[in-house]
Protein backbone atom coordinates (compact mmCIF):
# COMPACT_ATOMS: atom_id res chain seq x y z
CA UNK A 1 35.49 83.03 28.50
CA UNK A 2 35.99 80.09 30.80
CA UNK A 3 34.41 76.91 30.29
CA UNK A 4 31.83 76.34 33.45
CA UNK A 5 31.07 72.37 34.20
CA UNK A 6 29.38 70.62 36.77
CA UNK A 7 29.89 67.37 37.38
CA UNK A 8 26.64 65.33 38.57
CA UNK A 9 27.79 62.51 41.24
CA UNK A 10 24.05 60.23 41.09
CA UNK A 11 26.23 57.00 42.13
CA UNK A 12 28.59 56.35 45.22
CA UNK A 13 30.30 53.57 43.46
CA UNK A 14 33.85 53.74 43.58
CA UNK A 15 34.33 53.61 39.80
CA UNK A 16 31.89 56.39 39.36
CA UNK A 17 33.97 58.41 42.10
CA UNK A 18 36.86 57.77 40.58
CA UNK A 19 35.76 58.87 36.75
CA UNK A 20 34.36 62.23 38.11
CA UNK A 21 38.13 62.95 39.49
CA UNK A 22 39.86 61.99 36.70
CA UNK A 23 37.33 64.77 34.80
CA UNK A 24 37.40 66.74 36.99
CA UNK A 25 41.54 67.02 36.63
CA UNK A 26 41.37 66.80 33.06
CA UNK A 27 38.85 69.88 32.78
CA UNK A 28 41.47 71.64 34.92
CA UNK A 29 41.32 74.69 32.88
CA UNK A 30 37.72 75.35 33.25
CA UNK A 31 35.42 76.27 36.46
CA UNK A 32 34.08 72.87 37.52
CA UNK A 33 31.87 72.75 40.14
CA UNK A 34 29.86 69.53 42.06
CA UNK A 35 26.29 68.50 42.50
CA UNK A 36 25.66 65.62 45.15
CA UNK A 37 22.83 64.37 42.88
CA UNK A 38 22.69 61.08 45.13
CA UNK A 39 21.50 62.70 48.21
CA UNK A 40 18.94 65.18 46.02
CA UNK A 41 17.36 62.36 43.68
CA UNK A 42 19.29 59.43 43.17
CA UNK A 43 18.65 57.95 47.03
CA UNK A 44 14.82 57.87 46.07
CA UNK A 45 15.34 55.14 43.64
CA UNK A 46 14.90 51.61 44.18
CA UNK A 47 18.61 50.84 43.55
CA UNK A 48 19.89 51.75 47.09
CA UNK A 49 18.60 50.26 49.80
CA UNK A 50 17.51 51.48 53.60
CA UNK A 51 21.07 49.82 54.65
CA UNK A 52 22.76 51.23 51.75
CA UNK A 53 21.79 55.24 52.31
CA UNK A 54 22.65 54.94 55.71
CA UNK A 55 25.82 54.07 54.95
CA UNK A 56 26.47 56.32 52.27
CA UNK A 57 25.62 58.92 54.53
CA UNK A 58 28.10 57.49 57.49
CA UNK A 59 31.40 57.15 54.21
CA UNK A 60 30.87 60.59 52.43
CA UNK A 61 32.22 59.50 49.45
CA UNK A 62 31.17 63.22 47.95
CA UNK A 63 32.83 65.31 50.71
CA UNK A 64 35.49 63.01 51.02
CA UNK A 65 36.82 62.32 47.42
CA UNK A 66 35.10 64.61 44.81
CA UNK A 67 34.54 68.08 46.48
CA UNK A 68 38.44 68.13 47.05
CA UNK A 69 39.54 67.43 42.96
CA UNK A 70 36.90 70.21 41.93
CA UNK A 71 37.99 74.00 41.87
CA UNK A 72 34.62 75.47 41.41
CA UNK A 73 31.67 75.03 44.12
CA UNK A 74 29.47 72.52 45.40
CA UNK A 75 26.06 74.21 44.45
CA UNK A 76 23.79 71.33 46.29
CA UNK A 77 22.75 73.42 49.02
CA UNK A 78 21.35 75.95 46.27
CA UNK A 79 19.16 72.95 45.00
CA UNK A 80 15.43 73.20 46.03
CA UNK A 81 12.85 71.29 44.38
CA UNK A 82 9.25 69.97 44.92
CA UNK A 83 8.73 67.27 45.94
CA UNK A 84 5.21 66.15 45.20
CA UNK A 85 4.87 64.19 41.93
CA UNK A 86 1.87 63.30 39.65
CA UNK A 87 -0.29 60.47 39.76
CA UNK A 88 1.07 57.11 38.01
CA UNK A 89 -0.22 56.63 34.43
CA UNK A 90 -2.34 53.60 34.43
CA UNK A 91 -0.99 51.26 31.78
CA UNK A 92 2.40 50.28 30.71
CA UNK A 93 1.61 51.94 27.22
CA UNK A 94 0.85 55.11 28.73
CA UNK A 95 3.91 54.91 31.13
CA UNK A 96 6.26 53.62 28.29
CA UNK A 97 4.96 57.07 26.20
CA UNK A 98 4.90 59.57 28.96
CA UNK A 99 7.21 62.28 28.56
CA UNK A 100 6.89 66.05 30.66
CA UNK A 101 8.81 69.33 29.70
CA UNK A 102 10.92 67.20 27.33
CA UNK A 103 11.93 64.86 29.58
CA UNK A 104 11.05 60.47 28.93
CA UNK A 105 10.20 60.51 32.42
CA UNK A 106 8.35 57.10 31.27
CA UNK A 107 11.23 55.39 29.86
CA UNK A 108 14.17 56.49 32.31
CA UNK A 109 10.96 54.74 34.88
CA UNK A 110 11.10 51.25 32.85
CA UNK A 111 14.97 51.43 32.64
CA UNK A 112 14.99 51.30 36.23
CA UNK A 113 12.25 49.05 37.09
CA UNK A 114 12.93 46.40 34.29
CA UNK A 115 16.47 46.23 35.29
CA UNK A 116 15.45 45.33 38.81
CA UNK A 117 12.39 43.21 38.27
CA UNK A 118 13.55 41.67 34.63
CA UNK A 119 9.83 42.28 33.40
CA UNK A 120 9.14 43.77 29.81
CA UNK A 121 6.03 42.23 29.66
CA UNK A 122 3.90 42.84 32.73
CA UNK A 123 -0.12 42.02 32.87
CA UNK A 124 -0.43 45.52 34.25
CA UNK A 125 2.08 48.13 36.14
CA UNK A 126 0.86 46.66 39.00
CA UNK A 127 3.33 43.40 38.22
CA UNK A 128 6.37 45.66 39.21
CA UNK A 129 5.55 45.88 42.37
CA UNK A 130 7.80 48.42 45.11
CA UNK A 131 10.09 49.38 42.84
CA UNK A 132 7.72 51.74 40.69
CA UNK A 133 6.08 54.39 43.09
CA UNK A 134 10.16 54.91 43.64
CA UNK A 135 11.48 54.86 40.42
CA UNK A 136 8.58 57.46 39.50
CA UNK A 137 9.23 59.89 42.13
CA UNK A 138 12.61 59.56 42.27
CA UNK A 139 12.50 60.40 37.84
CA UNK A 140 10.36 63.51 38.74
CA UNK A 141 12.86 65.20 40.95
CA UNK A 142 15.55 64.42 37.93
CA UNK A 143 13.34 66.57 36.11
CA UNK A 144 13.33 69.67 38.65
CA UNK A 145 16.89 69.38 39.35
CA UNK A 146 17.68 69.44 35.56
CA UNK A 147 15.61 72.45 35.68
CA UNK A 148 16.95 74.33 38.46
CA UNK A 149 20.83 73.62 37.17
CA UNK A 150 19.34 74.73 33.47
CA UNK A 151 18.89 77.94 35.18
CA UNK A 152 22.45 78.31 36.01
CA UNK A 153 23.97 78.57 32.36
CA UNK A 154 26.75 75.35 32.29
CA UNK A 155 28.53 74.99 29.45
CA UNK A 156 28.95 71.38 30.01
CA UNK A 157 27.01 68.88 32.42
CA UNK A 158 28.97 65.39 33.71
CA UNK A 159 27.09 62.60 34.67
CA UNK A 160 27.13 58.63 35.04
CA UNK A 161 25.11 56.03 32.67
CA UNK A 162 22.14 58.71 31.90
CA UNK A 163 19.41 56.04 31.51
CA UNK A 164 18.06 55.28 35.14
CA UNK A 165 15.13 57.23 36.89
CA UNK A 166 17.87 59.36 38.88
CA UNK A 167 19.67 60.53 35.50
CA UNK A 168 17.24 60.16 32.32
CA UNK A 169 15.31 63.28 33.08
CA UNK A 170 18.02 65.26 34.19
CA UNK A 171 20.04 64.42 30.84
CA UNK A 172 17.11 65.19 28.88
CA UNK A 173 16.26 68.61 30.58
CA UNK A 174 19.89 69.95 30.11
CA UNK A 175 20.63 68.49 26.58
CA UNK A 176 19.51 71.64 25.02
CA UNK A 177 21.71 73.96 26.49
CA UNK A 178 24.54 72.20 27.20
CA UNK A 179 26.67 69.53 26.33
CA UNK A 180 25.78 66.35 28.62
CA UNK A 181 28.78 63.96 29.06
CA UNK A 182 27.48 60.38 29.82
CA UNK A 183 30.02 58.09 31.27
CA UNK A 184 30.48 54.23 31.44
CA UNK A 185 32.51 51.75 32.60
CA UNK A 186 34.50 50.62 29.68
CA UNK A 187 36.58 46.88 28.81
CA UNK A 188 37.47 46.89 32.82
CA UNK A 189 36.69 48.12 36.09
CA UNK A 190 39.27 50.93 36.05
CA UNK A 191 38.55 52.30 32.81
CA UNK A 192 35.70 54.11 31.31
CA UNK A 193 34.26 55.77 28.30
CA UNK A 194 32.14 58.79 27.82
CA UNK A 195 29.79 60.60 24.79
CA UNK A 196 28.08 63.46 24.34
CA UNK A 197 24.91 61.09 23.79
CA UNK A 198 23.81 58.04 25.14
CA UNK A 199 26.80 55.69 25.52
CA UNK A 200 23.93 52.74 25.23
CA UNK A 201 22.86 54.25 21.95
CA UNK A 202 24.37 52.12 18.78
CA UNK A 203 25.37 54.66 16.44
CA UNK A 204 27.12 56.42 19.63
CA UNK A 205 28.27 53.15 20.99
CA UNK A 206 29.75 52.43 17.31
CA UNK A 207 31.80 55.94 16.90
CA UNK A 208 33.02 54.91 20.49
CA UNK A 209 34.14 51.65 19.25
CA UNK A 210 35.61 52.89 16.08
CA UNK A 211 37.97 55.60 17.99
CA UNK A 212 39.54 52.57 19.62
CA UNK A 213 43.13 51.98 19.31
CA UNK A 214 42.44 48.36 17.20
CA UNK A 215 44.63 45.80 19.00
CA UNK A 216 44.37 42.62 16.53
CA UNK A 217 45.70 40.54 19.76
CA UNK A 218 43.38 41.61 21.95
CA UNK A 219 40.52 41.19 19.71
CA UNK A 220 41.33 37.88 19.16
CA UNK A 221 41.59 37.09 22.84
CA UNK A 222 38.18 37.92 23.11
CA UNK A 223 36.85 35.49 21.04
CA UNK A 224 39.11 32.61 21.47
CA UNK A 225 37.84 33.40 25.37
CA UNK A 226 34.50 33.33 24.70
CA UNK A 227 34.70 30.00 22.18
CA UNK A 228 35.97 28.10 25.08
CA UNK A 229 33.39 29.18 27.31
CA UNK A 230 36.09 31.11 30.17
CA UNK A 231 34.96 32.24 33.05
CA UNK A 232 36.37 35.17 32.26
CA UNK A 233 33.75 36.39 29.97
CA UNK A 234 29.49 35.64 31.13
CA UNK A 235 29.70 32.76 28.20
CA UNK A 236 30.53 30.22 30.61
CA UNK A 237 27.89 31.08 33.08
CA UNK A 238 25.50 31.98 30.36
CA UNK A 239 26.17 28.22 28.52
CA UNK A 240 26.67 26.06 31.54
CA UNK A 241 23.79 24.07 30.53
CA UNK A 242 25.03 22.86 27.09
CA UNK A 243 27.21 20.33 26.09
CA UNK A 244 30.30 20.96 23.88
CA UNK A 245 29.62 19.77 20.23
CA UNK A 246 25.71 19.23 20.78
CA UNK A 247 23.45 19.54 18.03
CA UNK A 248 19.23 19.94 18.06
CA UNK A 249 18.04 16.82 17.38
CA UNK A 250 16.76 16.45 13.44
CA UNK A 251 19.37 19.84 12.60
CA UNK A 252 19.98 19.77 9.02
CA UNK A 253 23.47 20.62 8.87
CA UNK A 254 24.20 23.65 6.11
CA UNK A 255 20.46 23.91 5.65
CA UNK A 256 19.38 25.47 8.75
CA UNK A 257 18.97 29.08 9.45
CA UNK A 258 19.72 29.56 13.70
CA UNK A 259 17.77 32.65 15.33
CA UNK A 260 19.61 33.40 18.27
CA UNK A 261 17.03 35.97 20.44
CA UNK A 262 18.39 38.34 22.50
CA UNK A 263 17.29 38.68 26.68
CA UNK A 264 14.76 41.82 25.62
CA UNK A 265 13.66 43.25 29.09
CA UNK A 266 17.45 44.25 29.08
CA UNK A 267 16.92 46.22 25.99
CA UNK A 268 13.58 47.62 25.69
CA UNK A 269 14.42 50.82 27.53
CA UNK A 270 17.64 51.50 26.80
CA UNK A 271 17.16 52.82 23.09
CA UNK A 272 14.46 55.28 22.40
CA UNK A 273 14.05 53.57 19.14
CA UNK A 274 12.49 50.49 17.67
CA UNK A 275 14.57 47.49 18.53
CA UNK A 276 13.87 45.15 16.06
CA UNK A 277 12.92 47.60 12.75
CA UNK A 278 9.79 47.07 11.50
CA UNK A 279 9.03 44.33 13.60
CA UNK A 280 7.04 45.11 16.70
CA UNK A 281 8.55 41.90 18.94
CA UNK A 282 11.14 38.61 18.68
CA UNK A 283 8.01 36.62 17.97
CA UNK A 284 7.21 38.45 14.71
CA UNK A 285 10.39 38.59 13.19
CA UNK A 286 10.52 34.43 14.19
CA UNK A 287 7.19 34.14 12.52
CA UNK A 288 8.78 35.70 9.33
CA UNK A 289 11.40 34.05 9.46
CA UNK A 290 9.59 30.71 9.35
CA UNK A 291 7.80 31.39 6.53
CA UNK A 292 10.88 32.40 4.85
CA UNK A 293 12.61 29.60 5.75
CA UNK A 294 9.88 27.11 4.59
CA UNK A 295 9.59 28.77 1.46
CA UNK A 296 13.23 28.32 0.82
CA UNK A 297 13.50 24.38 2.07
CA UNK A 298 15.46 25.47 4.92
CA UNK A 299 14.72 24.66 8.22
CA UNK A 300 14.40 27.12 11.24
CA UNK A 301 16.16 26.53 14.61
CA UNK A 302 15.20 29.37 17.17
CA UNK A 303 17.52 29.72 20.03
CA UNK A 304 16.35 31.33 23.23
CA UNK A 305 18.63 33.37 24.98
CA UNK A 306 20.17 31.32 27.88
CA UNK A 307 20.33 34.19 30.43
CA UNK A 308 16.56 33.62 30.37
CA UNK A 309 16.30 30.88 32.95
CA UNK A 310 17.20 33.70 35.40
CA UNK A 311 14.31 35.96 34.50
CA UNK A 312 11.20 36.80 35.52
CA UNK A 313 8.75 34.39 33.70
CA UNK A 314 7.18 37.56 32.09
CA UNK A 315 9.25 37.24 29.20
CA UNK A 316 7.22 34.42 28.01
CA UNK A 317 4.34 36.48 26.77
CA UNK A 318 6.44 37.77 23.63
CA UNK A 319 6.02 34.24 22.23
CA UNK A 320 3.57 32.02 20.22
CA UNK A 321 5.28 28.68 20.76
CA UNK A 322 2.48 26.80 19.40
CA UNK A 323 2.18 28.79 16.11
CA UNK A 324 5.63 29.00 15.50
CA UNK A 325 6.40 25.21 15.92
CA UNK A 326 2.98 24.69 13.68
CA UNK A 327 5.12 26.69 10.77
CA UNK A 328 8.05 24.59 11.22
CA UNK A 329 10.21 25.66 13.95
CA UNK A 330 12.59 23.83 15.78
CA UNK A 331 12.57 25.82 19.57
CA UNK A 332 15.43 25.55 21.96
CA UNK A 333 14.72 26.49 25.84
CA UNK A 334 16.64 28.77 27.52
CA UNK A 335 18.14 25.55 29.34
CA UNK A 336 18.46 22.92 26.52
CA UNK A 337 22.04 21.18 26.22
CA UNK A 338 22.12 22.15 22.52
CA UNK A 339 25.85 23.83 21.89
CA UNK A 340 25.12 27.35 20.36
CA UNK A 341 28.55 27.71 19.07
CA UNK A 342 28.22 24.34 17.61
CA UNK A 343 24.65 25.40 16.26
CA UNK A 344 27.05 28.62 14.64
CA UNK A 345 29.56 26.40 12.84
CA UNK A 346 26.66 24.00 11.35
CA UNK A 347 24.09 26.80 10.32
CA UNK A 348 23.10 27.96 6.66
CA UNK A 349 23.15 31.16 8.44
CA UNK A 350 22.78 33.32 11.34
CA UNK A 351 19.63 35.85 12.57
CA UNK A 352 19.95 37.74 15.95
CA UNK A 353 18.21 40.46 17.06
CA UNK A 354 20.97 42.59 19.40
CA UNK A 355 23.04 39.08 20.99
CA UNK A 356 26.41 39.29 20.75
CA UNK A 357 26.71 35.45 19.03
CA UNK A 358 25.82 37.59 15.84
CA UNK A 359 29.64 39.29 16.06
CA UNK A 360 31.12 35.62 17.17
CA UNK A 361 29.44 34.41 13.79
CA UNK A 362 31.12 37.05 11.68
CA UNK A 363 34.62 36.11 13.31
CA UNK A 364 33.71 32.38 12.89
CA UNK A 365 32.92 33.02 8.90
CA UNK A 366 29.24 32.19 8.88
CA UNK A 367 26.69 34.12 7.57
CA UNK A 368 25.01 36.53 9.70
CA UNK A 369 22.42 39.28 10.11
CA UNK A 370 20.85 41.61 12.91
CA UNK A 371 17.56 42.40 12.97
CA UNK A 372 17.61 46.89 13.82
CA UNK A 373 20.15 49.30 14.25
CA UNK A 374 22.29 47.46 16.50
CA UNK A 375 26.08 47.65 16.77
CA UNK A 376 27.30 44.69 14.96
CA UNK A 377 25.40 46.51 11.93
CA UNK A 378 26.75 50.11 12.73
CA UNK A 379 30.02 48.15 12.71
CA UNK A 380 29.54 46.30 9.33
CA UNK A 381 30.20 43.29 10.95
CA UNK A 382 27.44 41.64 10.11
CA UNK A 383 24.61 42.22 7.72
CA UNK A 384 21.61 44.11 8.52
CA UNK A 385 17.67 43.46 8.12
CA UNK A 386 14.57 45.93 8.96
CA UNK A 387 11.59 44.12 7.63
CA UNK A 388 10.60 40.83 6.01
CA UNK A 389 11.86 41.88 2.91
CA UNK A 390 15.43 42.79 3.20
CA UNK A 391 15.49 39.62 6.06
CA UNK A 392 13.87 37.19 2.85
CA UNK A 393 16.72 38.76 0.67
CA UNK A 394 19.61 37.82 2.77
CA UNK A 395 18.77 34.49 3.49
CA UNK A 396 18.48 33.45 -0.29
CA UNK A 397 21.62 34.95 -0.80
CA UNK A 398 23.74 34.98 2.92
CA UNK A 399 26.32 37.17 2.86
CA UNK A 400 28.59 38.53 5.71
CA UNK A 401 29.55 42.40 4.56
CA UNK A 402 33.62 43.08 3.24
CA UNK A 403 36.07 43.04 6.14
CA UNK A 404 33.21 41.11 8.72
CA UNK A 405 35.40 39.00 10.22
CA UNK A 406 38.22 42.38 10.87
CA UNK A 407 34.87 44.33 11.54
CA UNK A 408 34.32 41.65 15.02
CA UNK A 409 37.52 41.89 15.91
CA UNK A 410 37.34 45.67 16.30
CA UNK A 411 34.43 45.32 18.46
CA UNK A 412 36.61 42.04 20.62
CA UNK A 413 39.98 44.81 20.89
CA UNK A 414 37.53 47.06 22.13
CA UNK A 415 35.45 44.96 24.99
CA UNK A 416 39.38 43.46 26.15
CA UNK A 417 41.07 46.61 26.02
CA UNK A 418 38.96 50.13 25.40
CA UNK A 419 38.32 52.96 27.97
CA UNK A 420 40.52 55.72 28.99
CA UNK A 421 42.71 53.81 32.25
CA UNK A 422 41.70 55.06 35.46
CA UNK A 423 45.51 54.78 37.33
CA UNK A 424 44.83 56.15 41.10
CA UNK A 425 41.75 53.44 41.33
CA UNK A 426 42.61 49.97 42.84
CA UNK A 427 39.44 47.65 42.30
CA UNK A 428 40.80 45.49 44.70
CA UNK A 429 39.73 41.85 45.05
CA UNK A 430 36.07 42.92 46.03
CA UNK A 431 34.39 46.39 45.05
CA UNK A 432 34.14 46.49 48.84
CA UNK A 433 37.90 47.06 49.16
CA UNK A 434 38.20 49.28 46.54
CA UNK A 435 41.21 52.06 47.18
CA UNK A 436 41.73 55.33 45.65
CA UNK A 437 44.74 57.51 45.85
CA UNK A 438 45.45 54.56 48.52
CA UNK A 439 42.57 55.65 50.42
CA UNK A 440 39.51 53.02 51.12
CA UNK A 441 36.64 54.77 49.30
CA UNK A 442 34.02 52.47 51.67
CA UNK A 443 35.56 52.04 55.31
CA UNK A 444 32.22 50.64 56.48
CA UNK A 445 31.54 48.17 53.48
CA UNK A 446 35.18 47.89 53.53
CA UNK A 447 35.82 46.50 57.44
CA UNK A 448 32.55 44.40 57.13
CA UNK A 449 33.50 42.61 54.10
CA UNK A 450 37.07 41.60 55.97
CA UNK A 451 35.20 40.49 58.20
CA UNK A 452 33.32 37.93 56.09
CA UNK A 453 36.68 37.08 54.31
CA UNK A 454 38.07 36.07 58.09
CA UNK A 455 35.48 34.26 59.71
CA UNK A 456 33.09 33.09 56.30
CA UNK A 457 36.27 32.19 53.90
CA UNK A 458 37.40 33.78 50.19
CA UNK A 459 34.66 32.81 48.00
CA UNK A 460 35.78 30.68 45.00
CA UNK A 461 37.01 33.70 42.89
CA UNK A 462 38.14 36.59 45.52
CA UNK A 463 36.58 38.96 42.65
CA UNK A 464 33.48 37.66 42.74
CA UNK A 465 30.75 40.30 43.35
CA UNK A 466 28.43 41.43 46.63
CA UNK A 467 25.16 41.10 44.39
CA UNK A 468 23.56 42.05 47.20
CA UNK A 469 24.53 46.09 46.76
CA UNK A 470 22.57 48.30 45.09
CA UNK A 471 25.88 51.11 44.12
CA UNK A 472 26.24 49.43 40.60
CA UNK A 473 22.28 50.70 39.60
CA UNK A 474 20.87 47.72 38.56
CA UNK A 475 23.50 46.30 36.21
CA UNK A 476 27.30 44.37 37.60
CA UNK A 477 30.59 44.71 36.11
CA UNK A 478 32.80 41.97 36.76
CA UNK A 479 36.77 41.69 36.46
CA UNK A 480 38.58 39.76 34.19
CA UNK A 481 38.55 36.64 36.07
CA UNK A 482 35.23 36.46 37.90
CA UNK A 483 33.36 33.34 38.55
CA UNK A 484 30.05 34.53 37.16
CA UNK A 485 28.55 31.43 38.98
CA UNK A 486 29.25 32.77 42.39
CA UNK A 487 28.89 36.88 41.35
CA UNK A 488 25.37 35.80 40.00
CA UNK A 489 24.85 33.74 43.34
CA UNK A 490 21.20 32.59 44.97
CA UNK A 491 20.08 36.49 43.81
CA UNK A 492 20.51 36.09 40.59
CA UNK A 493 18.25 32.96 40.61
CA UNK A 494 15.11 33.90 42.23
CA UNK A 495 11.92 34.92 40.76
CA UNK A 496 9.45 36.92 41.27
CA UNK A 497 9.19 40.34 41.41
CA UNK A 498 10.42 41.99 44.42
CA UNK A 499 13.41 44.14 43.45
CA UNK A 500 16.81 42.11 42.15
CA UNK A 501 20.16 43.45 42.84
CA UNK A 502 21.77 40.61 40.48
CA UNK A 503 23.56 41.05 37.46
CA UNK A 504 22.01 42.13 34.53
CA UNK A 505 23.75 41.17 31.54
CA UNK A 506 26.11 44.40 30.36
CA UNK A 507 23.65 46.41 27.63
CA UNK A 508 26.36 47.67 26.42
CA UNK A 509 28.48 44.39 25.97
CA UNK A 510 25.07 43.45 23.59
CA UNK A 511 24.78 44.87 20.22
């Protein structure tokens, strides 16, 4: 019997455009047919703006580039749905735990709207402002349309990220009957990877990572890049605030144990499971930790993520500053001049809870240990603790795990060179001048960002990204050799909570 798949298009970017042909070739054999999910659901989100739908509309990416690689149907026009939705829940715990017909309509909502808003920890639902009534309607007709194309049998469903409003519910409504393919970008704009889970899931993230042809070189290239702080890598936008060699004042070289927190609201939603084990928050497993730490003689240094100073000022109400530094702790802002790497080669050992310095630890040889199921630990490249216990046992007797430091450097080949190549797309030196097959995927986008080249001037890196669009879905992917500084821009600095279109730090680029 023939294999029937439909492939899902829920984002116009030209990367996304260009997976679903590639699939659409490679699944030659079977019947594949197309579902313009972007004009049936994915348009209701807060990702796209008024300006952005309208020109979507005008460049037809679907018609234009997909319907012609599948040899199946487009079935959109068979697609009704309702369209009222239910009332929002009234707190975030309710909203976080609401789920309907098997679908986490609740958490595909706070993917979306913590993304945009970078608030985990709002005072009430009312904190994320016009981007929820959206997000919530637009995660309700996911659900019908994942009902509707349940009804039609597919052996296999195709879809991009599968964690937004637009794609959660739809993923979660199919899952049962057929196998749902989740896509990603992968080490570069013209490659990508795909799962039959959640490609933002650890343990499916990990078997992802382990299929990777190793490349020693390029694994090594990853961290010598990141060490120097490149702009090639979000280091050197992340760290431009600390000085090379810096120590926190009073640090007790070899007898201090460095907690390097991760950026949480870009977390919280993308993992149905705990984050941080048996710890409910960053703050308890710090308050642990100082208690191990003073038991021990050691002294506690807790970094703060440095992509912080770009977030909404919610993320504050996960700590107890005043208790924490009462048991001991030394606390670094998100903007202090401290050197982290430094703060790495000096430690006793290392605690994160998902950051990536946990893997650079492992290559650099010290000690170091994630706090949940995050990839580092799937990886055995660094050690792993759950609860106060097993967190108490490895720092009286830090240990990285056999093979750490060739563990890290699987996970560096990967992130410089992993993803299947995607050889008829040309990223161009913008996403706006993207090309595919030789064709310009976004002739409007495309002629007005010439324009700005010729009369406004290159920007300082040519590759440096329009922040400003909503196709990436709340998170950026920049080239090898982007100036983070200018694809963060003025967005990517203000506060508030009116709906951001800046970079997001890669979730999957995290452990």
């Amino acid at each position: 019997m023939t294999q029937r798949v439909l492939i899902a298009s829920g984002n116009p970017w030209s990367f996304c455009v260009a997976v679903e042909r590639d699939i659409a070739r490679a699944l030659a054999g079977a019947r594949v047919d197309a579902l313009d999910l972007f004009t049936l659901c994915s348009r209701a989100s807060p990702h796209w703006r008024t300006r952005d739908k309208i020109i979507e509309t005008l460049n037809r990416k679907y018609g234009r580039l997909v319907l012609p690689v599948i040899n199946g149907h487009d079935i959109t026009g068979g697609v009704r749905i309702d369209a009222a939705v239910p009332a929002l829940p009234r707190s975030y715990e309710e909203l976080r735990a609401y789920e309907l017909d098997g679908a986490k309509i609740g958490l595909a909502v706070l993917s979306t709207v913590s993304s945009l808003t970078t608030i985990q920890f709002p005072e009430g639902l009312h904190e994320y402002g016009s981007v929820l009534q959206p997000a919530w309607r637009s995660a309700h007709q996911s659900l019908r349309i994942g009902k509707a194309v349940r009804a039609l049998g597919y052996d296999k469903v195709v879809i991009f990220n599968g964690r937004h409003c637009y794609s959660r519910p739809f993923c979660d409504v199919l899952a049962d009957d057929a196998e749902v393919i989740r896509y990603e970008q992968g080490s570069a704009g013209n490659r990508y990877i795909a799962a039959a889970t959640s490609v933002h899931e650890p343990e499916s993230l990990a078997r992802i990572i382990e299929a990777h042809p190793f490349e020693l070189s390029a694994g090594e290239a990853f961290f010598r890049s990141r060490l120097k702080r490149e702009d090639t890598n979000e280091v050197g936008f992340f760290t431009a605030a600390q000085q090379d060699g810096a120590l926190p004042r009073g640090m007790m070289k070899g007898r201090t144990v460095a907690f390097f927190t991760s950026s949480s609201d870009e977390m919280h939603a993308v993992t149905d499971h705990a984050l941080y084990g048996s710890f409910a928050t960053q703050n308890d497993v710090a308050l642990a930790l100082a208690d191990i730490c003073r038991a021990a003689g050691l002294q506690l240094v807790i970094r703060l993520h440095p992509h912080l100073r770009f977030k909404h000022l919610s993320w504050k109400r996960e700590w107890n500053f005043p208790e924490l530094e009462r048991r001991g702790a030394i606390i670094l802002a998100p903007d202090d001049p401290s050197d982290s790497y430094a703060i790495v080669r000096a430690a006793h050992s290392v605690v994160t809870t998902g950051s990536t310095i946990g893997l650079e630890a492992a290559y650099l040889g010290t000690p170091s240990v994630v706090i949940g199921s995050w990839v580092g630990g799937q990886l055995g490249a660094t050690a792993v603790a759950n609860g106060p216990e097993e967190l108490a046992h490895f720092i009286a007797d830090p240990q990285l795990p056999a093979n750490a430091q060739e563990r890290a450097l699987l996970f560096g080949s990967f992130y410089r060179t992993g993803g299947k190549l995607l050889p008829e797309l040309d990223v161009g030196s913008h996403p706006n001048l993207a090309r595919i097959d030789g064709r310009i995927v976004d002739p409007i986008r495309y002629a007005a960002q010439k324009m700005r080249f010729r009369f406004g001037g290159q920007p300082d890196d040519p590759r440096a990204l329009d922040v400003k669009s909503g196709l990436q879905a709340g998170r950026v992917v920049l080239a090898p050799g982007t100036n983070y500084s200018a694809a963060y821009g003025k967005a990517a600095r203000s506060g508030g909570t009116k709906p951001r279109r800046a970079a997001t730090e890669n979730n999957r680029s995290r452990e």
